[in-house]
Protein backbone atom coordinates (compact mmCIF):
# COMPACT_ATOMS: atom_id res chain seq x y z
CA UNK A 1 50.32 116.43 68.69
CA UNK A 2 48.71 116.24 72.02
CA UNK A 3 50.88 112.44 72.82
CA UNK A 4 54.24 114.01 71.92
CA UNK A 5 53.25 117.54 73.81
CA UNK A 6 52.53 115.32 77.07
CA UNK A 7 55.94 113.60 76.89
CA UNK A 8 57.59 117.03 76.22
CA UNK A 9 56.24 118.02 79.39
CA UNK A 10 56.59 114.42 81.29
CA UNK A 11 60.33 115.06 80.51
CA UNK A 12 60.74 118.49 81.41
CA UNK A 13 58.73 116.91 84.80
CA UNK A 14 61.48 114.42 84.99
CA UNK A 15 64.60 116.56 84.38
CA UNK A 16 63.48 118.77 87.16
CA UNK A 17 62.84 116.43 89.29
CA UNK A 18 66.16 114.77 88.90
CA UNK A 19 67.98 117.65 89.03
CA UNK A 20 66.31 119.02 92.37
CA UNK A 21 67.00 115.14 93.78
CA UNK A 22 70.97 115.74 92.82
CA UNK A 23 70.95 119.06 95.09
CA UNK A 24 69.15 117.69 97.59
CA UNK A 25 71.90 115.23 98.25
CA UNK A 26 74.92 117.92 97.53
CA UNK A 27 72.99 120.19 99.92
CA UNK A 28 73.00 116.56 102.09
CA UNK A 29 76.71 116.13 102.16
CA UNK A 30 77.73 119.43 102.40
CA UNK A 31 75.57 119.76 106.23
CA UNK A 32 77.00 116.51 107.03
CA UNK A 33 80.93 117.72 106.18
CA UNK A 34 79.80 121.29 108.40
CA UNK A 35 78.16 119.12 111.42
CA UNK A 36 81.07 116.58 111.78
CA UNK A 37 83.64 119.00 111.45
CA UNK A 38 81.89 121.45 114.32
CA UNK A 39 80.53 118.98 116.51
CA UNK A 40 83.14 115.72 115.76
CA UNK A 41 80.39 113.71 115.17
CA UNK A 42 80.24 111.65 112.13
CA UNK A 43 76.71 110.69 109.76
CA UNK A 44 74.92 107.47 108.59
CA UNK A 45 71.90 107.93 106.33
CA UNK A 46 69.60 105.82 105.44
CA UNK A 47 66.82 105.43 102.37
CA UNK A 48 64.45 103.27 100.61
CA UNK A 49 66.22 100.70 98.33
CA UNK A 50 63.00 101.19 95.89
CA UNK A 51 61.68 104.78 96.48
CA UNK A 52 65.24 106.56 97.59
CA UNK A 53 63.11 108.38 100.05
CA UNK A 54 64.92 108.44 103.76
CA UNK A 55 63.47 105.95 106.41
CA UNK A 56 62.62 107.33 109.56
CA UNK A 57 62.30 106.15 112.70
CA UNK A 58 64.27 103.31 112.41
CA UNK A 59 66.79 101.42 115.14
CA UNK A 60 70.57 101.70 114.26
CA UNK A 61 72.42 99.44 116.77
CA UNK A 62 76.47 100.43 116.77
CA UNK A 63 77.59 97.69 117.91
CA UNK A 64 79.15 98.82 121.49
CA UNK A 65 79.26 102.89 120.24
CA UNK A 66 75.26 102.99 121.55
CA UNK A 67 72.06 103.23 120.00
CA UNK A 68 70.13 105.70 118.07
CA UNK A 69 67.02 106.44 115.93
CA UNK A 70 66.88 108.02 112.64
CA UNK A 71 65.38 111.37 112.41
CA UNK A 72 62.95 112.71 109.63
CA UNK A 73 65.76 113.16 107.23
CA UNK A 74 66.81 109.06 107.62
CA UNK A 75 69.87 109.82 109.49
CA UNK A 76 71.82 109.50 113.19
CA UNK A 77 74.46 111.49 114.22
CA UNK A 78 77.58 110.09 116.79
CA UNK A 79 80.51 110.94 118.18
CA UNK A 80 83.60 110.25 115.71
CA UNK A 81 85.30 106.60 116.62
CA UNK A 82 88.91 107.34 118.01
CA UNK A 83 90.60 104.98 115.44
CA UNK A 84 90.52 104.63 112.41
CA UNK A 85 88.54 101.21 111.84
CA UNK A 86 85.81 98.79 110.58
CA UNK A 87 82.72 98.94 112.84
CA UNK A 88 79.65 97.14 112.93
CA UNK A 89 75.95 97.90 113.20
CA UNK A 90 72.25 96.75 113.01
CA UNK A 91 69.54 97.70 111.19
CA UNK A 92 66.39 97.44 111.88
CA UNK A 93 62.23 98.68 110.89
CA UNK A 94 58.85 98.26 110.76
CA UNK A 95 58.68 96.77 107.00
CA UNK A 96 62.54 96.98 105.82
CA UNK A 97 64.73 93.48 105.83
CA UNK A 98 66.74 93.94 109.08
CA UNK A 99 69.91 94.33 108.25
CA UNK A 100 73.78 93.35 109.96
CA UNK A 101 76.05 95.83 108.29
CA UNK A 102 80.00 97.71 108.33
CA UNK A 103 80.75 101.12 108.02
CA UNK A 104 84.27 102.08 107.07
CA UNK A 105 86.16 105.10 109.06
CA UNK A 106 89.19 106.78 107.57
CA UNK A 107 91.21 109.64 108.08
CA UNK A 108 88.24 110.26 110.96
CA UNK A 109 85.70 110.29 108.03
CA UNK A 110 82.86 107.59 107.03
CA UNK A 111 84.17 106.39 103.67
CA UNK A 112 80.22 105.27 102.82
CA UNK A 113 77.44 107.24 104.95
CA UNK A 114 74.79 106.51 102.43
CA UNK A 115 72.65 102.95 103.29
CA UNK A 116 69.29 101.86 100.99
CA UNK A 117 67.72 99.27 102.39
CA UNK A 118 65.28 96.66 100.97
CA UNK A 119 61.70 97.10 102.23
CA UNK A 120 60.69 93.41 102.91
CA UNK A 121 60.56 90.87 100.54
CA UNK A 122 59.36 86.93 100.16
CA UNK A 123 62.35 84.58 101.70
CA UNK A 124 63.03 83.17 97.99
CA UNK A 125 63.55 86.73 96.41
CA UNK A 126 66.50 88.63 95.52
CA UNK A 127 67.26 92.22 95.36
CA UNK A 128 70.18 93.61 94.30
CA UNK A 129 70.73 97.58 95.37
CA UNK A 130 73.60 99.96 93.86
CA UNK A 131 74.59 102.91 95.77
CA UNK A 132 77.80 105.15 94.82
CA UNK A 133 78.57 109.15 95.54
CA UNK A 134 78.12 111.66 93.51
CA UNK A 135 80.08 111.00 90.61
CA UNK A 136 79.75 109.52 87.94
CA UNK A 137 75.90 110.68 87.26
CA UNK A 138 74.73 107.96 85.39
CA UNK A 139 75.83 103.95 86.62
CA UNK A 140 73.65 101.21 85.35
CA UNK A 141 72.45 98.25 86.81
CA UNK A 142 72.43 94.70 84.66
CA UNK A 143 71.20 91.52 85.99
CA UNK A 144 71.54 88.68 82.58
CA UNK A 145 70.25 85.31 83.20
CA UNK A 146 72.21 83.99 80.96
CA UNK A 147 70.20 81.97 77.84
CA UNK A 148 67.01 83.73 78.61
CA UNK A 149 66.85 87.72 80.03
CA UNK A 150 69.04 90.68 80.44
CA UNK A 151 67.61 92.75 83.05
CA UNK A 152 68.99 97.00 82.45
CA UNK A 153 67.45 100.57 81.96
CA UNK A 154 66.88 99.16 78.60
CA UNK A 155 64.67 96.02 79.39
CA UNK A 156 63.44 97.18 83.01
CA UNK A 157 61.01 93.85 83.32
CA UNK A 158 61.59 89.96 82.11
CA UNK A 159 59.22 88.71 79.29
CA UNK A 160 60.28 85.34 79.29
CA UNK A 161 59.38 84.43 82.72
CA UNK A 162 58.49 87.75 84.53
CA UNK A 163 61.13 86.82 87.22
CA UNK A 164 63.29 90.30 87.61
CA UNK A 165 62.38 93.38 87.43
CA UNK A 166 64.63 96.48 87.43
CA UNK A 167 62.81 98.68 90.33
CA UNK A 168 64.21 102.07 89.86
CA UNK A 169 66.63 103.50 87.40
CA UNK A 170 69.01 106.25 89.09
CA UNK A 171 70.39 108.89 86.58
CA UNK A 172 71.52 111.63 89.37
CA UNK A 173 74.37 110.03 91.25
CA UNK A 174 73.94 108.24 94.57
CA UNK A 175 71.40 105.75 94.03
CA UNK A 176 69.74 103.42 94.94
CA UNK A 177 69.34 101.27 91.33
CA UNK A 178 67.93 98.52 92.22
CA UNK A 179 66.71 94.97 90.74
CA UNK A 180 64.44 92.33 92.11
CA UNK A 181 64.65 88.95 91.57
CA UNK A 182 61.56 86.61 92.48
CA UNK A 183 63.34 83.14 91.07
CA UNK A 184 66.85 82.04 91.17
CA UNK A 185 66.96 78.58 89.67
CA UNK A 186 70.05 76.40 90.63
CA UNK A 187 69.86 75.07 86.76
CA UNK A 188 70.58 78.31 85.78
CA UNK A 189 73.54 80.64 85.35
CA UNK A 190 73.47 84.77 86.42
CA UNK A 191 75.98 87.84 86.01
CA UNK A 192 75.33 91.18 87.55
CA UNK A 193 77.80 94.14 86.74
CA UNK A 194 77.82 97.50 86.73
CA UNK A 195 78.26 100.04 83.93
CA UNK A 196 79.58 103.34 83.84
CA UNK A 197 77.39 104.65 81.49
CA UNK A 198 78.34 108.39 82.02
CA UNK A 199 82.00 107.80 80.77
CA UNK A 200 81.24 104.46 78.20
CA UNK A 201 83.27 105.87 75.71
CA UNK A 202 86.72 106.32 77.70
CA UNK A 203 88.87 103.64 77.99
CA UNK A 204 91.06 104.73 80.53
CA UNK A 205 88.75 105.97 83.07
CA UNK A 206 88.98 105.62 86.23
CA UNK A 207 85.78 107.69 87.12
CA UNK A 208 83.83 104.02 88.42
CA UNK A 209 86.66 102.55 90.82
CA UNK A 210 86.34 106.10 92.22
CA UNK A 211 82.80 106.31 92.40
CA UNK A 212 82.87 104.60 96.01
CA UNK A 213 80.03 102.13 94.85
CA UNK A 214 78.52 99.66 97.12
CA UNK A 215 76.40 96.39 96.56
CA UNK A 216 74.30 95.10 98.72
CA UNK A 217 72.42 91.80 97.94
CA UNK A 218 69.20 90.86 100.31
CA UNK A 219 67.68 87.47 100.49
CA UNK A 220 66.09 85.21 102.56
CA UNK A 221 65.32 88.13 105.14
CA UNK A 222 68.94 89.62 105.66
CA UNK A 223 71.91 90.55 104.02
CA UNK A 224 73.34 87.88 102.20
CA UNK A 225 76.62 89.97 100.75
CA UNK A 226 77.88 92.98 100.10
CA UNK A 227 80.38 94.45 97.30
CA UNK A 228 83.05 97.29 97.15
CA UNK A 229 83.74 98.73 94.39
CA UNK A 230 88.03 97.98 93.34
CA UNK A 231 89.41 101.34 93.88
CA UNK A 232 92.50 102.81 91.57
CA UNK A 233 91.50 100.37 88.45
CA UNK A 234 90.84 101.59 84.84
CA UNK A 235 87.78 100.44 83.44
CA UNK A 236 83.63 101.27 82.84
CA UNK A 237 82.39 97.91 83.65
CA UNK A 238 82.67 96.33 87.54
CA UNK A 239 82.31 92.74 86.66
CA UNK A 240 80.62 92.18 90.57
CA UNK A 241 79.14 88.48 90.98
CA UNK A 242 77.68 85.04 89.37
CA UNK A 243 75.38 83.08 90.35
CA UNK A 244 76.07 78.65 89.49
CA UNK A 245 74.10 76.30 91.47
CA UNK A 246 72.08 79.03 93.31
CA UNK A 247 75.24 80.03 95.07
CA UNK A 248 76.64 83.64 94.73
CA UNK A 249 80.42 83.84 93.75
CA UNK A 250 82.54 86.71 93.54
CA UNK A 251 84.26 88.10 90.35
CA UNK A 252 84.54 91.99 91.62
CA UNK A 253 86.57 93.19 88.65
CA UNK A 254 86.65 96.38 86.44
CA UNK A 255 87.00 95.82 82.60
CA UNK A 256 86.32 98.19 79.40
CA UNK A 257 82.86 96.98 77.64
């Protein structure tokens, strides 16, 4: 009585929580969409790829649009880019992989203002970080080694060789899911995709390609690639990457499961 009483309680806890992290972020984009419209200034935030927490203090570098450091809440305001573009920008804190990234304005909007970042990691590592909008609540993360593990909110940690481990589990919207890798053998074959677990049972949705999800895969102390979700396709799974030979390859494709 007492063991199914706590995890009453642990998941009441964990509803709560959830559901307070979810308004944070609403309450999040809905200052952001007030300041830039008042001030025509325009919002990058930035969090912990394993914690979701915002990282302060760090050095954003636009490359030739100045530099700034994030306040408590992880972000940096600037003025709005006249055109409508690609820009570029660094990265960079105590502890976090320094990172060389793009951020996307259109219509005189940031398409993706949200960032997580990897705390450090070991040169030979891999992590894998999932960040989307709001909608849909619920994407899942799945790393499959193929022959051996399938790494998901269902199997969080590897048995066979205790290689990947699923580091946080997002249920909320935004993000960050992420998955660590501490072995990528070159005899060895890898998938990761996406799955929009929210709307599984639809076949013609077209909730993920709108869910403006990014991937961003660090190794080796950087950025090795990042992922955009295909926008306008039908589909719950976003076939995103391989790995044959130890060399990431591209698939980036929605499909039904």
């Amino acid at each position: 009585m007492f063991r199914w009483l706590t995890f009453v309680l642990s998941l009441v806890v964990f509803v709560v929580m959830t559901g307070v992290a979810q308004d944070k972020r609403t309450e999040e984009d809905k200052d952001d969409t007030f300041e830039e419209t008042s001030s025509n200034q325009l919002t990058l935030r930035f969090y912990n790829a394993l914690t979701g927490i915002p990282i302060p203090n760090a050095a954003v570098d636009l490359k030739e649009k100045g530099k700034y450091t994030t306040d408590v809440e992880g972000k940096i305001r600037f003025p709005a880019p006249e055109e409508d573009a690609e820009y570029q920008f660094a990265f960079s804190a105590p502890g976090y992989v320094t990172s060389d990234l793009t951020f996307e304005v259109m219509a005189g909007t940031i398409f993706q203002k949200r960032y997580s970042i990897s705390p450090a990691i070991d040169l030979k590592f891999l992590r894998v970080v999932l960040d989307w909008g709001a909608e849909p609540l619920d994407l899942d993360a799945h790393f499959v080694k193929d022959g051996a593990y399938h790494i998901s909110y269902r199997n969080m940690r590897s048995m066979v060789d205790g290689s990947a481990l699923l580091d946080r589990d997002a249920r909320q919207g935004y993000g960050p899911e992420t998955i660590t890798v501490k072995e990528v053998s070159k005899q060895a074959s890898y998938q990761y995709y996406v799955h929009d677990f929210s709307h599984q049972r639809s076949n013609d949705s077209r909730a993920l390609s709108k869910a403006r999800a990014v991937i961003k895969v660090f190794g080796e102390g950087r950025v090795l690639k990042t992922f955009h979700i295909p926008e306008g396709g039908i589909g719950t799974v976003w076939e995103v990457f391989r790995i044959t030979n130890g060399q990431i390859v591209e698939t980036n494709m929605l499909r039904n499961e």
